[in-house]
PDB file of N, CA and C in Angstrom:
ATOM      1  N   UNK A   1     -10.191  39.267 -21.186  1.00  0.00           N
ATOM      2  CA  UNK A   1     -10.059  37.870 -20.825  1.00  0.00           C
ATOM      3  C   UNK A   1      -8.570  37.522 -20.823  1.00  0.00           C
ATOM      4  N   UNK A   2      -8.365  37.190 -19.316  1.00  0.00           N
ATOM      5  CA  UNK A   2      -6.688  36.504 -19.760  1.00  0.00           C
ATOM      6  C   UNK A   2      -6.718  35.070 -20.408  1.00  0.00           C
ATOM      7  N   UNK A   3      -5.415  34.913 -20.958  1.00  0.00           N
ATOM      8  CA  UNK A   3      -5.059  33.250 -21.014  1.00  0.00           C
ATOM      9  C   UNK A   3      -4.099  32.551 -20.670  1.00  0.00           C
ATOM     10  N   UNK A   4      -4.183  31.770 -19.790  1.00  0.00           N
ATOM     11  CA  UNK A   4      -3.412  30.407 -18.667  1.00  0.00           C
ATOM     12  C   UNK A   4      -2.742  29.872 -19.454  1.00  0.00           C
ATOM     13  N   UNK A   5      -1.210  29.697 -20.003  1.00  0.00           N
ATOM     14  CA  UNK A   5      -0.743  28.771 -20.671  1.00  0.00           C
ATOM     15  C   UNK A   5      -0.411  27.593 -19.835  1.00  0.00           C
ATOM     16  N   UNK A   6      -0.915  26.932 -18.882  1.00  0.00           N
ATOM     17  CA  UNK A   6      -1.030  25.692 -18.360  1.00  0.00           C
ATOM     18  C   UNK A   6      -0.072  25.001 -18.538  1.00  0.00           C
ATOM     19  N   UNK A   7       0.507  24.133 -20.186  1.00  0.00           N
ATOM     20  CA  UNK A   7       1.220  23.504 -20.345  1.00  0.00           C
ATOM     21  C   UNK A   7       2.831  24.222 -20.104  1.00  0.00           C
ATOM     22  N   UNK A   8       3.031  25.361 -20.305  1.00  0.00           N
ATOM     23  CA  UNK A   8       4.109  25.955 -19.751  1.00  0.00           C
ATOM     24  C   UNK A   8       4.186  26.465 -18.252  1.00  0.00           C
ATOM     25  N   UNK A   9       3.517  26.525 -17.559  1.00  0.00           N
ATOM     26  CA  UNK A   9       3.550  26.855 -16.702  1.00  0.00           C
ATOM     27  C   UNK A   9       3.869  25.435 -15.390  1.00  0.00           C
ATOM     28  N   UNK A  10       3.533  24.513 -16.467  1.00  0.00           N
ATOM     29  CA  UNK A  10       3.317  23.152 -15.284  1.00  0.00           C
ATOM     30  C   UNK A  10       5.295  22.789 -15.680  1.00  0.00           C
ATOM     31  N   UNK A  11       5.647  22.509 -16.751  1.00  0.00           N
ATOM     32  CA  UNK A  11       6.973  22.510 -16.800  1.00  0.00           C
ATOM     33  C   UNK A  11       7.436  22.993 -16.307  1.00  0.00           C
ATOM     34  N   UNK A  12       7.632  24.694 -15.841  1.00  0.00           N
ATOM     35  CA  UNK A  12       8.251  25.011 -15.255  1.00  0.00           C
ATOM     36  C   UNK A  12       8.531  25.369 -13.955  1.00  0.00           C
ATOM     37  N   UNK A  13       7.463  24.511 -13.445  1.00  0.00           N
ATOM     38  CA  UNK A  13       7.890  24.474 -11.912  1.00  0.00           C
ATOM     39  C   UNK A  13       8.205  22.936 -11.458  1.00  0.00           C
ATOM     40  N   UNK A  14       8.980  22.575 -10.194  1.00  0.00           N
ATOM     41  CA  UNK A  14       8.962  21.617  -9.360  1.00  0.00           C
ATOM     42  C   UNK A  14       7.918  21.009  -9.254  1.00  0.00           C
ATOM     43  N   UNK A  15       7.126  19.666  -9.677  1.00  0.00           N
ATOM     44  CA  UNK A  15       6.622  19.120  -9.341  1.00  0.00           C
ATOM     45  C   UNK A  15       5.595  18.922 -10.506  1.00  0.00           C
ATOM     46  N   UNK A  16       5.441  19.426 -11.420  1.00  0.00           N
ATOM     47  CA  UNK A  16       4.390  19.538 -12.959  1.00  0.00           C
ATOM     48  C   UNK A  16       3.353  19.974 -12.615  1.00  0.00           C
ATOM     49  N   UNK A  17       3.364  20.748 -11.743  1.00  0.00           N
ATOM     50  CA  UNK A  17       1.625  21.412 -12.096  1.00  0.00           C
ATOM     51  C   UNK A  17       1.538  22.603 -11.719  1.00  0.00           C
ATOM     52  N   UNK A  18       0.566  22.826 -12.427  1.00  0.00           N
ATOM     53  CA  UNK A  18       0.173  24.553 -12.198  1.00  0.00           C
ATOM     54  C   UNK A  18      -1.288  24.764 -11.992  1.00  0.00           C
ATOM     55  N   UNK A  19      -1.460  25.738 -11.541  1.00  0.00           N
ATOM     56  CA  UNK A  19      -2.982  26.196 -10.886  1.00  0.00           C
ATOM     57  C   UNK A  19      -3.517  27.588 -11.350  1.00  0.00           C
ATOM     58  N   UNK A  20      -5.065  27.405 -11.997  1.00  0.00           N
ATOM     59  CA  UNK A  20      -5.557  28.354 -11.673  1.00  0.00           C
ATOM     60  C   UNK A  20      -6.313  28.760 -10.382  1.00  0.00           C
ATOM     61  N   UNK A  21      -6.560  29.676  -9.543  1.00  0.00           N
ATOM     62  CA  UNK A  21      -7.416  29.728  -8.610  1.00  0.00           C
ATOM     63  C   UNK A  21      -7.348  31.440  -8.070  1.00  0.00           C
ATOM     64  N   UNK A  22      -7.771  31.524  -7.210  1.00  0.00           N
ATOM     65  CA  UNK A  22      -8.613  32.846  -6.679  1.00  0.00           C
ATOM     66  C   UNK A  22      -7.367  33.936  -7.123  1.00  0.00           C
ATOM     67  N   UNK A  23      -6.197  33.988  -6.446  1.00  0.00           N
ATOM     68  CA  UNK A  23      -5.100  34.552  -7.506  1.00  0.00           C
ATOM     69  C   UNK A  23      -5.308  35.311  -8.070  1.00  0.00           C
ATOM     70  N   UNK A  24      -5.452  34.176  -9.163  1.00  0.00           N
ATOM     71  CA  UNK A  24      -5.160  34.598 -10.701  1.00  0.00           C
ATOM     72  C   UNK A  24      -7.074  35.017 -11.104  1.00  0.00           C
ATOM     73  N   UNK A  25      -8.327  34.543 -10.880  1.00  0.00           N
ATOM     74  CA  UNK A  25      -9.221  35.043 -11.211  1.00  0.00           C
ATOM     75  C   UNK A  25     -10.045  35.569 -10.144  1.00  0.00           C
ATOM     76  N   UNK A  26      -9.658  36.054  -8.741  1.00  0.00           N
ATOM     77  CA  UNK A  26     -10.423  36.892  -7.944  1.00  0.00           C
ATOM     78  C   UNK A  26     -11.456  36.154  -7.461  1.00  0.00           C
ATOM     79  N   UNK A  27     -11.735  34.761  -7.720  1.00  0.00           N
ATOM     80  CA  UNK A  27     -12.995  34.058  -7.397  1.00  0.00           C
ATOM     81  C   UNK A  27     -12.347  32.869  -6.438  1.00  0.00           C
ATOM     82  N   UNK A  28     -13.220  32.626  -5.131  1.00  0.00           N
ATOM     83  CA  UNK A  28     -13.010  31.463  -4.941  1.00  0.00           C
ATOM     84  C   UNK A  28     -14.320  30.131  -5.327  1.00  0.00           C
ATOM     85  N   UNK A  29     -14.432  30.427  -6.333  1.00  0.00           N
ATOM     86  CA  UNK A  29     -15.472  29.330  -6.785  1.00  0.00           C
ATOM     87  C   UNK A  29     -15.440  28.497  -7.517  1.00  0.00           C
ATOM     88  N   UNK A  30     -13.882  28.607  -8.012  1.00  0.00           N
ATOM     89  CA  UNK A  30     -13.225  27.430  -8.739  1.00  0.00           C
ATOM     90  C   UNK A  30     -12.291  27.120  -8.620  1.00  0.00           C
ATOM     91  N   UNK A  31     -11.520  26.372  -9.472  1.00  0.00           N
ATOM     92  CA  UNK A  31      -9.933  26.457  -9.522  1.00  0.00           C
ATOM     93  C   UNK A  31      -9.595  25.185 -10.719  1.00  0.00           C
ATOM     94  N   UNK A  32      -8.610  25.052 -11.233  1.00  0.00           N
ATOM     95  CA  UNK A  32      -8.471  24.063 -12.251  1.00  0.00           C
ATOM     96  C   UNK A  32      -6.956  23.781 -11.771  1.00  0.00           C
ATOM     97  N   UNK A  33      -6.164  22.639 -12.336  1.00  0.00           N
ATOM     98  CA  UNK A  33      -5.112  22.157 -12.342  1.00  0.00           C
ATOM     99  C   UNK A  33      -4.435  21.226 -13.157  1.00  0.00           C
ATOM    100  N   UNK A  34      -3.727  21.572 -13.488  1.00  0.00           N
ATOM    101  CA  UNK A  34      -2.683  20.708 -15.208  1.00  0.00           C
ATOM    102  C   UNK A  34      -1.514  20.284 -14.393  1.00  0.00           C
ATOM    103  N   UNK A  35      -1.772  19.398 -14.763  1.00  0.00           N
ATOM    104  CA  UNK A  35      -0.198  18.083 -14.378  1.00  0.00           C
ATOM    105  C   UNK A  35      -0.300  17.625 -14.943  1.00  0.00           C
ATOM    106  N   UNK A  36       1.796  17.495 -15.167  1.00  0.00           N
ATOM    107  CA  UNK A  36       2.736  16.619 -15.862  1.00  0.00           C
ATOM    108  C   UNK A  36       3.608  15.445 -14.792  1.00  0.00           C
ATOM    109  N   UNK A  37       3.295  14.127 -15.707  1.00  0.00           N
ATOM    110  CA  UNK A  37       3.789  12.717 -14.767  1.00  0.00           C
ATOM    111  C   UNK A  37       4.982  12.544 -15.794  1.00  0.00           C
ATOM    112  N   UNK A  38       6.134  12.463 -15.531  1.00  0.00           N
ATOM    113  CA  UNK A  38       7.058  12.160 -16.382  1.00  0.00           C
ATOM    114  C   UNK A  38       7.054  10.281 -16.336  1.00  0.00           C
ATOM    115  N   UNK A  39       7.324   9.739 -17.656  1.00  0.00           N
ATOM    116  CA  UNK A  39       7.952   8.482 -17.637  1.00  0.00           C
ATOM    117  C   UNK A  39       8.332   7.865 -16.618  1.00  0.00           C
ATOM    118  N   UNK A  40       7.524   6.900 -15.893  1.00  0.00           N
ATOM    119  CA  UNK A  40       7.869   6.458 -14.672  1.00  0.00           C
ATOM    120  C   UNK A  40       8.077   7.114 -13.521  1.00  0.00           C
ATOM    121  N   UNK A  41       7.379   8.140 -13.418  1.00  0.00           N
ATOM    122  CA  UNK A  41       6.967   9.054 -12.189  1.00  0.00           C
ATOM    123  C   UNK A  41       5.672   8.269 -11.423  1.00  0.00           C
ATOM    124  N   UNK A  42       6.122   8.221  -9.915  1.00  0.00           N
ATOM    125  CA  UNK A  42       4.948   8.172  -9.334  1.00  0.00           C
ATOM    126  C   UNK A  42       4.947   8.612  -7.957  1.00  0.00           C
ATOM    127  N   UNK A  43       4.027   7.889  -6.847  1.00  0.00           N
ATOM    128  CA  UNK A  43       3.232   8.564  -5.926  1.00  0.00           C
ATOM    129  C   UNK A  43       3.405  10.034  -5.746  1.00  0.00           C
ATOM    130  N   UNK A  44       2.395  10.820  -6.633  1.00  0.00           N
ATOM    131  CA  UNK A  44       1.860  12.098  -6.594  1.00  0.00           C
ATOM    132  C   UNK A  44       0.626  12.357  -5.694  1.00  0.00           C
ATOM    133  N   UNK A  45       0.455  12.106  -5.378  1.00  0.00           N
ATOM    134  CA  UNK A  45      -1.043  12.738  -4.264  1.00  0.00           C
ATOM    135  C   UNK A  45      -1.536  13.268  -4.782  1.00  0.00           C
ATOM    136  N   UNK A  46      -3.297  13.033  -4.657  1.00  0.00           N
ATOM    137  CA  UNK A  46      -3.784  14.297  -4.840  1.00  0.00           C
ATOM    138  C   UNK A  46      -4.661  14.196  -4.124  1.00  0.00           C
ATOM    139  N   UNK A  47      -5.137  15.385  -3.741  1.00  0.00           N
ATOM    140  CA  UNK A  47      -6.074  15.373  -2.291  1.00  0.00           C
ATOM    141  C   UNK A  47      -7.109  16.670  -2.437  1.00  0.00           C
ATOM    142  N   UNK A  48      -8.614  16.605  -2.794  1.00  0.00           N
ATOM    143  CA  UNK A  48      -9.456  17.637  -2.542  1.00  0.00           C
ATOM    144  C   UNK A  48      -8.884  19.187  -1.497  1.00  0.00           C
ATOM    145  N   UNK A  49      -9.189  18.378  -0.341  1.00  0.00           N
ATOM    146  CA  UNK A  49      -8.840  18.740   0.937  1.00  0.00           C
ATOM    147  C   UNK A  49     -10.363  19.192   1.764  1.00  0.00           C
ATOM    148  N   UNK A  50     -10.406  19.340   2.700  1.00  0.00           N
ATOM    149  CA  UNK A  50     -11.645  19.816   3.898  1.00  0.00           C
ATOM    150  C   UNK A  50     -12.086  20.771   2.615  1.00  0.00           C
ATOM    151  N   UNK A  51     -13.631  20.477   2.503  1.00  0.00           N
ATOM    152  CA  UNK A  51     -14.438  21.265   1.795  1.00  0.00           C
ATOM    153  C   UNK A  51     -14.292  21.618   0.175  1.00  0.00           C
ATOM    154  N   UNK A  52     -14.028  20.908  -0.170  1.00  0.00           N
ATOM    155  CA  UNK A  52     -13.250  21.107  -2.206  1.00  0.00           C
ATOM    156  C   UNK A  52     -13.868  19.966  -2.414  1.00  0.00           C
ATOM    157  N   UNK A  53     -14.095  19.713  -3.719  1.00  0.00           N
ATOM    158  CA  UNK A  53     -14.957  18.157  -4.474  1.00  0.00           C
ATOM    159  C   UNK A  53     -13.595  18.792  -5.819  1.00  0.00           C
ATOM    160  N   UNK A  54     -13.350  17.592  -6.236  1.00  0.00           N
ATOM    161  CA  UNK A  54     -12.820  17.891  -7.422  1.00  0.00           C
ATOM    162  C   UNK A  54     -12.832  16.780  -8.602  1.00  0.00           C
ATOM    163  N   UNK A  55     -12.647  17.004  -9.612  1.00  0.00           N
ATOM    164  CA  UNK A  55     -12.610  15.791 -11.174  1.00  0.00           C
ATOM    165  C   UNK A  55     -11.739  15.642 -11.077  1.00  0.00           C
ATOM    166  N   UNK A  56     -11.206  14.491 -11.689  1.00  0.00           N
ATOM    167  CA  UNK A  56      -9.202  14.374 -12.439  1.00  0.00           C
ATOM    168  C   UNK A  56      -9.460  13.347 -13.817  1.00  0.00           C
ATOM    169  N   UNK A  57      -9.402  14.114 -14.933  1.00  0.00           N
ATOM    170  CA  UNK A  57      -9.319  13.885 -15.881  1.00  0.00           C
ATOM    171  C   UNK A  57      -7.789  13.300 -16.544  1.00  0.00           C
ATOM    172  N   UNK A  58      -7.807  12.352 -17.072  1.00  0.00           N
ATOM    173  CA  UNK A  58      -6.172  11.511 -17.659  1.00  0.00           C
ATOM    174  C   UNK A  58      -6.872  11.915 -19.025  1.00  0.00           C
ATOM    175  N   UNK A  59      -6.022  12.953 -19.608  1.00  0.00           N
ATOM    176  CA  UNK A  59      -6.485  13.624 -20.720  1.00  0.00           C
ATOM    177  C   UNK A  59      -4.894  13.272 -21.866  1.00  0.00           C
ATOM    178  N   UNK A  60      -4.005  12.676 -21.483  1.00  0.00           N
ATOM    179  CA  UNK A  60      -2.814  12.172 -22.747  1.00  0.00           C
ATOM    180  C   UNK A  60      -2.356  10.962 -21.118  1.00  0.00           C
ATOM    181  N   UNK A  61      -2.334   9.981 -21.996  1.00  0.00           N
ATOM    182  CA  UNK A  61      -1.669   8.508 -21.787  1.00  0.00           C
ATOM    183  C   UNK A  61      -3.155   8.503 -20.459  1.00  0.00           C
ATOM    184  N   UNK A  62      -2.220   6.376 -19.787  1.00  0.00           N
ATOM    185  CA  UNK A  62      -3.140   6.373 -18.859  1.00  0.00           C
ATOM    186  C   UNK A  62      -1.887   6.455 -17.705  1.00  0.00           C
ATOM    187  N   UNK A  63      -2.945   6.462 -16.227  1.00  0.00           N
ATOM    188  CA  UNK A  63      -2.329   6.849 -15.239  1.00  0.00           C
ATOM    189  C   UNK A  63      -3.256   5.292 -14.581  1.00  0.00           C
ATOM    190  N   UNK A  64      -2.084   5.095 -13.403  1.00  0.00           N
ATOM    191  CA  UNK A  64      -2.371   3.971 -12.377  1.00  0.00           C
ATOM    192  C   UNK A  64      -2.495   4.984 -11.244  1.00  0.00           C
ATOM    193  N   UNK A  65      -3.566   4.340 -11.052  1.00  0.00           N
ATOM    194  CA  UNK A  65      -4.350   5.129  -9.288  1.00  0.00           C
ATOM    195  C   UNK A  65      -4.288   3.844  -8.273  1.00  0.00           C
ATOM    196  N   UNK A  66      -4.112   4.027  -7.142  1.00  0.00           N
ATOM    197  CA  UNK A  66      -4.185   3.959  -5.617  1.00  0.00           C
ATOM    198  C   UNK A  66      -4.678   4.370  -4.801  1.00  0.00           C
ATOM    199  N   UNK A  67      -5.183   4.146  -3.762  1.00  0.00           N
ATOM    200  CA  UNK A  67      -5.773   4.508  -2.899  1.00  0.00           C
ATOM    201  C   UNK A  67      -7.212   4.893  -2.260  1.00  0.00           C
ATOM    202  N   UNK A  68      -7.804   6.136  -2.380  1.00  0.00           N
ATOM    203  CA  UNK A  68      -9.562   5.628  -2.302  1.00  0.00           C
ATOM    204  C   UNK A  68     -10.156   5.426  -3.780  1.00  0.00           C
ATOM    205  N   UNK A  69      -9.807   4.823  -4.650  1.00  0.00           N
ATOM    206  CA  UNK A  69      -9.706   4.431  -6.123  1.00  0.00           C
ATOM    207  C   UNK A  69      -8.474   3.613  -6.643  1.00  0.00           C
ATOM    208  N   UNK A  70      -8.621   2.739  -6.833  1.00  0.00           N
ATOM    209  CA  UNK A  70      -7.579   1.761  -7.330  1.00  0.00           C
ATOM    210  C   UNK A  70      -8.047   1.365  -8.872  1.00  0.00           C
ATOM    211  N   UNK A  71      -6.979   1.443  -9.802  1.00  0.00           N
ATOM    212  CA  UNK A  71      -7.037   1.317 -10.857  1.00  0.00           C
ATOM    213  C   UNK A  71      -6.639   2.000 -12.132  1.00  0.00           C
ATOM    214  N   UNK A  72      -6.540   1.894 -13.066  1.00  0.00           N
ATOM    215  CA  UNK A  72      -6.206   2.187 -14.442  1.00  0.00           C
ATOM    216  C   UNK A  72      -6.993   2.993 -14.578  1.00  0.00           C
ATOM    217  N   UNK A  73      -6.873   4.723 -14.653  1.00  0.00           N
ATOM    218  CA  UNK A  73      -7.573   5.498 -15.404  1.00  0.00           C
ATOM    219  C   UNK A  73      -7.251   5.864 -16.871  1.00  0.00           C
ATOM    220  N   UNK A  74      -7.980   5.532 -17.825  1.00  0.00           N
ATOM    221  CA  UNK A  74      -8.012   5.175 -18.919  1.00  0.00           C
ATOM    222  C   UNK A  74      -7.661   7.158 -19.543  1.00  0.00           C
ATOM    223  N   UNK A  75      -6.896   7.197 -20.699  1.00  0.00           N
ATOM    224  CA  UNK A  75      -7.176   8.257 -21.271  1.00  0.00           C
ATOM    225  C   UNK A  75      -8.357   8.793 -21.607  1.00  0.00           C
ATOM    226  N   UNK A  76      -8.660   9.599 -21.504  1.00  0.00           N
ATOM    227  CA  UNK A  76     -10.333  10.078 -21.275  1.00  0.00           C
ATOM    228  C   UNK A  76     -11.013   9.705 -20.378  1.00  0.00           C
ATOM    229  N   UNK A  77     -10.612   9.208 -19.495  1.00  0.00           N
ATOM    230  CA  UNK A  77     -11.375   8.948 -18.489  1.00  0.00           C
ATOM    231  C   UNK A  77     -11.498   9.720 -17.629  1.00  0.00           C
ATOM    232  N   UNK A  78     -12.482   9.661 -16.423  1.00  0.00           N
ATOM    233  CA  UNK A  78     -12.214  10.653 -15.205  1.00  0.00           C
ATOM    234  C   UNK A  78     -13.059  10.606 -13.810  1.00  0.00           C
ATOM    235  N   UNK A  79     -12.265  10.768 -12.786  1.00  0.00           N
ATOM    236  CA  UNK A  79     -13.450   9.996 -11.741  1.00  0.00           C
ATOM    237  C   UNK A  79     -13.786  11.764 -11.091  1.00  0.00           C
ATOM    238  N   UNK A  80     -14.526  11.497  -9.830  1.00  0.00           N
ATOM    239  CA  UNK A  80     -15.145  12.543  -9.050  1.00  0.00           C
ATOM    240  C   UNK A  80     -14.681  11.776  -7.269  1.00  0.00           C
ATOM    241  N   UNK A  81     -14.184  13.017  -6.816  1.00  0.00           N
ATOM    242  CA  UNK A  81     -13.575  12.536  -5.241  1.00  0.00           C
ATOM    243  C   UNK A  81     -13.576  13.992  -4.620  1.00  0.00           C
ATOM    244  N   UNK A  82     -13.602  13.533  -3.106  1.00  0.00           N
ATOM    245  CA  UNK A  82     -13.964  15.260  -2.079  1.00  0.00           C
ATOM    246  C   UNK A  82     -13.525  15.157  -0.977  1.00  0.00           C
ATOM    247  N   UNK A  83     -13.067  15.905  -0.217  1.00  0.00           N
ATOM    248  CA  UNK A  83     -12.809  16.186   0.916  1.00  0.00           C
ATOM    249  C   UNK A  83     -10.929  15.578   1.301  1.00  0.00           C
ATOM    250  N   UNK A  84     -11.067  14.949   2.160  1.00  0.00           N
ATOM    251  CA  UNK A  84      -9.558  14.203   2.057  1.00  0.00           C
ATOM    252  C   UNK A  84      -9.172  12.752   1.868  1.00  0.00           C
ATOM    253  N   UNK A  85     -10.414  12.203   0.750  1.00  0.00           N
ATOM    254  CA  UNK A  85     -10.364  11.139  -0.117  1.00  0.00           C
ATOM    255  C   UNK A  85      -8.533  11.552  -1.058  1.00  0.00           C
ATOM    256  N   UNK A  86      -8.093  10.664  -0.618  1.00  0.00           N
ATOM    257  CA  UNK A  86      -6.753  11.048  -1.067  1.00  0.00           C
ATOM    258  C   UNK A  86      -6.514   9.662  -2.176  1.00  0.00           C
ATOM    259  N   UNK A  87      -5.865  10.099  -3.500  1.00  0.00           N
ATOM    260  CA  UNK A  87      -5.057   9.109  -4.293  1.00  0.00           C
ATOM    261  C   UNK A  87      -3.814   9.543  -5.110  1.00  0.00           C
ATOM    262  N   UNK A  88      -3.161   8.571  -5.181  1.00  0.00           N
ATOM    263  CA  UNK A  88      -1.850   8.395  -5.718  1.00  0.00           C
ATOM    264  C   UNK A  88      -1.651   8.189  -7.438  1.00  0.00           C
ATOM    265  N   UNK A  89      -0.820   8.925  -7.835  1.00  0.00           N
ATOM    266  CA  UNK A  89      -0.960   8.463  -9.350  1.00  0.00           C
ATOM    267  C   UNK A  89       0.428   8.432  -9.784  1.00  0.00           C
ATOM    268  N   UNK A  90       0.666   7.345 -10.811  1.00  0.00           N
ATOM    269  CA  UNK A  90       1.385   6.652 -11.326  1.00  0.00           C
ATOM    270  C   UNK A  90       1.808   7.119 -13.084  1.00  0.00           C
ATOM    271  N   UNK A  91       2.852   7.209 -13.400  1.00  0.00           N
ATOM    272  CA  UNK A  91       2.756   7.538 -14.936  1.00  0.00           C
ATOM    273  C   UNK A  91       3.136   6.418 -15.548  1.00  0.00           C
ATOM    274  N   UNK A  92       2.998   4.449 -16.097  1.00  0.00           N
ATOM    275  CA  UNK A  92       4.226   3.545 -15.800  1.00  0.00           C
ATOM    276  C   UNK A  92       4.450   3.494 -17.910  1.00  0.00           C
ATOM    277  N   UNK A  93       3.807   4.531 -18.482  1.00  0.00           N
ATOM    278  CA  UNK A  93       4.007   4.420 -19.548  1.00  0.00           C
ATOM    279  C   UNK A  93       5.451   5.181 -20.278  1.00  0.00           C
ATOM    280  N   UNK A  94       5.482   4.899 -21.761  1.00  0.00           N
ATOM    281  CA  UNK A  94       7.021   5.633 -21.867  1.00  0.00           C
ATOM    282  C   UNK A  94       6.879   6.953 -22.717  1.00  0.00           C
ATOM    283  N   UNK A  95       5.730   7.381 -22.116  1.00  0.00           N
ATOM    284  CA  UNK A  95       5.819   9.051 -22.536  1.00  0.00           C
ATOM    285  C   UNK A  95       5.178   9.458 -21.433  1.00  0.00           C
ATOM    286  N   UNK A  96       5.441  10.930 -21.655  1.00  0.00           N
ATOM    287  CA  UNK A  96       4.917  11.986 -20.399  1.00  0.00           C
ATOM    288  C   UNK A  96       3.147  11.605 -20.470  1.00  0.00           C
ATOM    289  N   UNK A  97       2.762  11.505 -18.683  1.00  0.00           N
ATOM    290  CA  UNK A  97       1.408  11.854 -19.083  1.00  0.00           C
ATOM    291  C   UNK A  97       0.339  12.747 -18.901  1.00  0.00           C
ATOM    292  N   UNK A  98      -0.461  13.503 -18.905  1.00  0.00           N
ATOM    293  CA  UNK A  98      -1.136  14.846 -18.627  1.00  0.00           C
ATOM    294  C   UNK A  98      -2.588  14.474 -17.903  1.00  0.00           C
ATOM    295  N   UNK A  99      -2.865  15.450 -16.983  1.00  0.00           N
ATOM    296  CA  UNK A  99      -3.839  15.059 -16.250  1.00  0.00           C
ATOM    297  C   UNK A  99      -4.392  16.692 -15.874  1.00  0.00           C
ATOM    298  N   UNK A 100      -5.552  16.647 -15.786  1.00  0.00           N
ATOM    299  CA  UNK A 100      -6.092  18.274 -15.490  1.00  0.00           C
ATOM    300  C   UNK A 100      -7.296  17.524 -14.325  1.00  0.00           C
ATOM    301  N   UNK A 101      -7.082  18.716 -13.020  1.00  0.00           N
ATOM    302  CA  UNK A 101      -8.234  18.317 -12.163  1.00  0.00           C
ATOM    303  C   UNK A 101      -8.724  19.665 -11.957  1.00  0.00           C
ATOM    304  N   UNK A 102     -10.527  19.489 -11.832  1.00  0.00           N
ATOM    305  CA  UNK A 102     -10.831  20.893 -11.694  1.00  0.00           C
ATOM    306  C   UNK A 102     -12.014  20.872 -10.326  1.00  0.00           C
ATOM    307  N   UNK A 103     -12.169  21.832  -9.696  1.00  0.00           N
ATOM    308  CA  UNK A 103     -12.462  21.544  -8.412  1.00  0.00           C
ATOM    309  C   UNK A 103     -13.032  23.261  -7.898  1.00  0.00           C
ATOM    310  N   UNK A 104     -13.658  22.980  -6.705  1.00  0.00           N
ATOM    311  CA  UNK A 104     -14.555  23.893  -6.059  1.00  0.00           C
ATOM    312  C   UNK A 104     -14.810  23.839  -4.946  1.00  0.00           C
ATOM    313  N   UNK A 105     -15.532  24.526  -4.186  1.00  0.00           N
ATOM    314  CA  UNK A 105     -16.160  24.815  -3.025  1.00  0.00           C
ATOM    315  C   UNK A 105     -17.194  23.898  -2.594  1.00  0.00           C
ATOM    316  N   UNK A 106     -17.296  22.758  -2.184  1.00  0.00           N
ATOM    317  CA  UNK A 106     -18.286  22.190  -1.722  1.00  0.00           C
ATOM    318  C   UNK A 106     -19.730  22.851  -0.449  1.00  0.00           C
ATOM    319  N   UNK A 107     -20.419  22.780  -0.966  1.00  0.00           N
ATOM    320  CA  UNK A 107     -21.392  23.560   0.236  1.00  0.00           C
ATOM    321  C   UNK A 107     -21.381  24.775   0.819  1.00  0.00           C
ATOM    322  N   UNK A 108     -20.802  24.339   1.958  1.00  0.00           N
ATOM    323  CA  UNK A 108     -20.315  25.643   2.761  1.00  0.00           C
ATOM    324  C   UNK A 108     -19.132  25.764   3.188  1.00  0.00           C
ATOM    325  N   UNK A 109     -17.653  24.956   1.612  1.00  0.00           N
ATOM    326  CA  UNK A 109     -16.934  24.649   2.018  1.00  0.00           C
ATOM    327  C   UNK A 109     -16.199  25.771   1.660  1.00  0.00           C
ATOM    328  N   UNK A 110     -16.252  26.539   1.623  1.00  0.00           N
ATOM    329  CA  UNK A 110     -15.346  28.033   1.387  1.00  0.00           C
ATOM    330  C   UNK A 110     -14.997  28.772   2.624  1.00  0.00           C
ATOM    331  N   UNK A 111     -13.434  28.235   2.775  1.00  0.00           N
ATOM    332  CA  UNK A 111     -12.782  28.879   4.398  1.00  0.00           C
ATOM    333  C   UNK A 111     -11.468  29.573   4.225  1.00  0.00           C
ATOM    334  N   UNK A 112     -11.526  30.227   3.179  1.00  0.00           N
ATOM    335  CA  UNK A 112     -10.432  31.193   2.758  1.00  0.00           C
ATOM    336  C   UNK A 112     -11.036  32.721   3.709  1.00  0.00           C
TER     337      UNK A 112
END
């Protein structure tokens, strides 16, 4: 069994996030994702895309959403969105905030 250090891996790239997916476990039947919103970071996108359903969990601080969801996602909170339902997220608190989305193949949405 490997293990994903996520939280290092999202620091150290451009943009705070890091991915598991086919890659790294040979499967396309999942994929997960850890992002970092720095202090007053915002419009980040995030977008399923054609054929993916995915969660987005605000798992440390809350995040302000836009777009096909408007609103305050609460720490612990977490909605469900698919395809190219696209939203924007906001960090407007004064610490970093963390967000993990995890996501899949919808139907017969596997076109790798």
């Amino acid at each position: 069994m490997k293990i994903f250090e996520m939280k290092e891996r999202a620091r150290g790239v451009e943009g705070g996030e890091a991915i598991v997916g086919s890659r790294e476990t040979g499967s396309h039947a999942c994929y997960m994702l850890y992002g970092i919103l720095k202090p007053g970071e915002r419009e980040r996108v995030v977008r399923p895309g054609k054929g993916h359903e995915e969660i987005l969990i605000a798992v440390k601080g809350d995040l302000e959403v836009t777009g096909m969801f408007s609103g305050v996602l609460r720490e612990g909170s977490a909605f469900h969105f698919a395809g190219e339902d696209a939203c924007y997220l906001e960090n407007k608190g004064p610490q970093e905030a963390v967000y993990i989305i995890a996501g899949g193949h919808a139907g017969e949405g596997h076109h790798h």
